[in-house]
C-alpha atoms as a PDB file:
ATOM      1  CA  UNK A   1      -5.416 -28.602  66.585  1.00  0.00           C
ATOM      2  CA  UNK A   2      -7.168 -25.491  65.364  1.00  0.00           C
ATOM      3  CA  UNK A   3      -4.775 -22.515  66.616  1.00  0.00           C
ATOM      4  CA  UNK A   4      -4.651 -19.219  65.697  1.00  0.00           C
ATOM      5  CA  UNK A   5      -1.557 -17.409  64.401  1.00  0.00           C
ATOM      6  CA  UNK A   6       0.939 -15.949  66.388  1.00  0.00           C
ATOM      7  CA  UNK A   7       1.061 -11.991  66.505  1.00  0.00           C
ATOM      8  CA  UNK A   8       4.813 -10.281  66.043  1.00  0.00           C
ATOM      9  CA  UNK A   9       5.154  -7.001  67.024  1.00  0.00           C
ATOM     10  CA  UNK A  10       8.227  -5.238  66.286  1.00  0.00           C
ATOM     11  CA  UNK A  11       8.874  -1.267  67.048  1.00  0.00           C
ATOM     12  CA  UNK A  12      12.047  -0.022  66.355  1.00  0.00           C
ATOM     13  CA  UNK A  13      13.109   3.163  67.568  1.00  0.00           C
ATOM     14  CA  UNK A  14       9.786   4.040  68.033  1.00  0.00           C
ATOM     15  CA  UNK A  15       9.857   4.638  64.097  1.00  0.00           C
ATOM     16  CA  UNK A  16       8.760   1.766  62.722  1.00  0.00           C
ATOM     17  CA  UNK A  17       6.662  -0.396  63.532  1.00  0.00           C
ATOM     18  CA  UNK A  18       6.128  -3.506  61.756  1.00  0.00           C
ATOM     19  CA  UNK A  19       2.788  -5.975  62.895  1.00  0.00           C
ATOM     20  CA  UNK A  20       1.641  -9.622  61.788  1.00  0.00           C
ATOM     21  CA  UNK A  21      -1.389 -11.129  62.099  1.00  0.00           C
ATOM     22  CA  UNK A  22      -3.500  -7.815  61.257  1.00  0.00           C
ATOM     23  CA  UNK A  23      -7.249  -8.844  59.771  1.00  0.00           C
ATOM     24  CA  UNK A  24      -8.599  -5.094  59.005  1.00  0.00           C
ATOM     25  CA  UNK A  25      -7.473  -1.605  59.490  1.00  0.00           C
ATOM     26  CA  UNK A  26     -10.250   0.716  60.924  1.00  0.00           C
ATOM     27  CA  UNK A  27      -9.586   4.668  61.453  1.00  0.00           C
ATOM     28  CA  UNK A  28      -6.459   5.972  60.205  1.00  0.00           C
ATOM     29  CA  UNK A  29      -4.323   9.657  60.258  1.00  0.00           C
ATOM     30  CA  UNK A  30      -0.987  10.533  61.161  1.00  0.00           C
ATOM     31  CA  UNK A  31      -2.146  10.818  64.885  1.00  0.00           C
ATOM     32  CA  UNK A  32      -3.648   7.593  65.298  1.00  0.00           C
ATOM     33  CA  UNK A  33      -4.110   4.062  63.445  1.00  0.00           C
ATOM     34  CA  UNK A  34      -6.890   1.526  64.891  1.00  0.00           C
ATOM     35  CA  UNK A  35      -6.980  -2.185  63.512  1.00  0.00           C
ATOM     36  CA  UNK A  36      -8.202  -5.526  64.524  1.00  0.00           C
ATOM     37  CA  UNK A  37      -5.671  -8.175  64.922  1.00  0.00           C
ATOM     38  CA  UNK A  38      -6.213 -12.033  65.208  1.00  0.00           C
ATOM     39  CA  UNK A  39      -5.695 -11.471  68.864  1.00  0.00           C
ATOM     40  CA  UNK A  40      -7.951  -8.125  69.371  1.00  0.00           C
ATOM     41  CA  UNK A  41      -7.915  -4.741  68.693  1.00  0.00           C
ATOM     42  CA  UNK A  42      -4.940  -2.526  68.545  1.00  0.00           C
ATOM     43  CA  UNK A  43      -4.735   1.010  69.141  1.00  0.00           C
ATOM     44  CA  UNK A  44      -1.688   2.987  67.969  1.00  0.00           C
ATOM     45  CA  UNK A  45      -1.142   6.593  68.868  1.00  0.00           C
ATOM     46  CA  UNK A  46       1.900   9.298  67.707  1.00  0.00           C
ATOM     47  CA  UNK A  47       3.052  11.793  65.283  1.00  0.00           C
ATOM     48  CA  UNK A  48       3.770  11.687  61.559  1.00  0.00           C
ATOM     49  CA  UNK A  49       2.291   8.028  61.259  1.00  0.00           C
ATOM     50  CA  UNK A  50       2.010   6.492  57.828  1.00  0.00           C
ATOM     51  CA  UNK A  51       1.128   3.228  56.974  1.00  0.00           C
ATOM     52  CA  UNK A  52       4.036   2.254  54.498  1.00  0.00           C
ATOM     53  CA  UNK A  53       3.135  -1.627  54.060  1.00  0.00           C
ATOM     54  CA  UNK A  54      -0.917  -3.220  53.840  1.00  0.00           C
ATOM     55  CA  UNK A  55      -1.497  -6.489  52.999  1.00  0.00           C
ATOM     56  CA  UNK A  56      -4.511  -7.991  54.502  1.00  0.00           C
ATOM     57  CA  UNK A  57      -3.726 -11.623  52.746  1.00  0.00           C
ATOM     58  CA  UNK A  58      -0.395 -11.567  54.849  1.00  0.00           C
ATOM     59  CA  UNK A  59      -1.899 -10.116  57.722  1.00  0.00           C
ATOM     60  CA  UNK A  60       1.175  -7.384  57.514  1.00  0.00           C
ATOM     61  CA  UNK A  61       1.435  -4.138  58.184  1.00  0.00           C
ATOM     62  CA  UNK A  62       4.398  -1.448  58.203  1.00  0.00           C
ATOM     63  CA  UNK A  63       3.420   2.265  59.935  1.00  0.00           C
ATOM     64  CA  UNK A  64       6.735   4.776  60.001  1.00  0.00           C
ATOM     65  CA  UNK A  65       6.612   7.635  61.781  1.00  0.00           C
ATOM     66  CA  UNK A  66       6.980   8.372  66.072  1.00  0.00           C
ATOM     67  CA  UNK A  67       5.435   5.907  67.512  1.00  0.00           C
ATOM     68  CA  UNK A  68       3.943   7.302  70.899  1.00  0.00           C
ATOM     69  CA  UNK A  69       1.586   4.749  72.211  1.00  0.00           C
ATOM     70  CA  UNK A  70      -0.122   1.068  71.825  1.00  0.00           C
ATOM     71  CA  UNK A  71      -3.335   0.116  73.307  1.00  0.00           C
ATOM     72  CA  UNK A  72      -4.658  -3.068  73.097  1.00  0.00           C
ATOM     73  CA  UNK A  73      -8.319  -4.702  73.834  1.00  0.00           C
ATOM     74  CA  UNK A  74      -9.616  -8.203  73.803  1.00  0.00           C
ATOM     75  CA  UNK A  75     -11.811  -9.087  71.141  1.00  0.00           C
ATOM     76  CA  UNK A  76     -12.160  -7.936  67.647  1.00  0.00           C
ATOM     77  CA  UNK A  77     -14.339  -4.952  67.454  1.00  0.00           C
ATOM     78  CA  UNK A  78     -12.825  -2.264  66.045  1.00  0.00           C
ATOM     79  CA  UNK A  79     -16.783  -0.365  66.251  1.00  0.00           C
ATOM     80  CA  UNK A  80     -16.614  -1.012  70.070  1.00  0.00           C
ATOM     81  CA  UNK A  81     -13.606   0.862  70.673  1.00  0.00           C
ATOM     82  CA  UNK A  82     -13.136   3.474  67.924  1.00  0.00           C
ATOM     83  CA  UNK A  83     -16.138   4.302  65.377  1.00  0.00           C
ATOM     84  CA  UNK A  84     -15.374   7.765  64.248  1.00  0.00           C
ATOM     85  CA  UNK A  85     -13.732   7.299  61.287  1.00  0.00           C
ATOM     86  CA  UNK A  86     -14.410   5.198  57.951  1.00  0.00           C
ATOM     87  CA  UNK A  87     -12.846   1.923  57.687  1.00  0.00           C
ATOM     88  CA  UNK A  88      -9.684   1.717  54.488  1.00  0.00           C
ATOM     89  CA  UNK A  89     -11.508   0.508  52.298  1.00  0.00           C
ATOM     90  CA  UNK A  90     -14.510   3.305  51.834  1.00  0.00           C
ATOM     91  CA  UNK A  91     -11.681   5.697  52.407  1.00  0.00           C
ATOM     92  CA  UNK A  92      -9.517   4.410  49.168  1.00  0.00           C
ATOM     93  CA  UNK A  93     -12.453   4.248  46.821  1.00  0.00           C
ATOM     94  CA  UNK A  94     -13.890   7.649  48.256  1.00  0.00           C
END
């Protein structure tokens, strides 16, 4: 049986958040991360957000800072629900 890997979410304090399962991060600022998971796309919205921990092999990811909403929408299209920004990548080797 083919299954996909579970997500874990855990938010602590509304400070830090810590994801698994994360395939790509899309648009990112201290306002407002979007990524694709292996379950959809997430949304995150606050204040002061940094992503502390990437590693797309692991599928983790670490964001500190206050934590003020999460959104999430089936399928994996991070285009289809936020395209204003660059994706990490073009915006590391900028």
């Amino acid at each position: 049986m083919d299954e996909k890997p579970k997500n874990r979410l855990e938010l602590i304090d509304r400070r830090l958040l810590m994801l698994d399962g994360v395939e790509q991060v899309g648009t990112f600022d201290e306002n407002e991360i979007s990524l694709a998971t292996n379950k959809g796309f997430l949304l995150l919205k606050g204040e002061g957000m940094h992503i502390t921990e990437l590693n797309l092999e692991q599928g983790k990811l670490a964001v500190q800072g206050h934590i003020i909403s999460m959104h999430f929408i089936e399928g994996k299209s991070i285009k289809g629900a936020r395209d204003r920004g660059k994706n990490i990548i073009n915006r590391i080797f900028k």
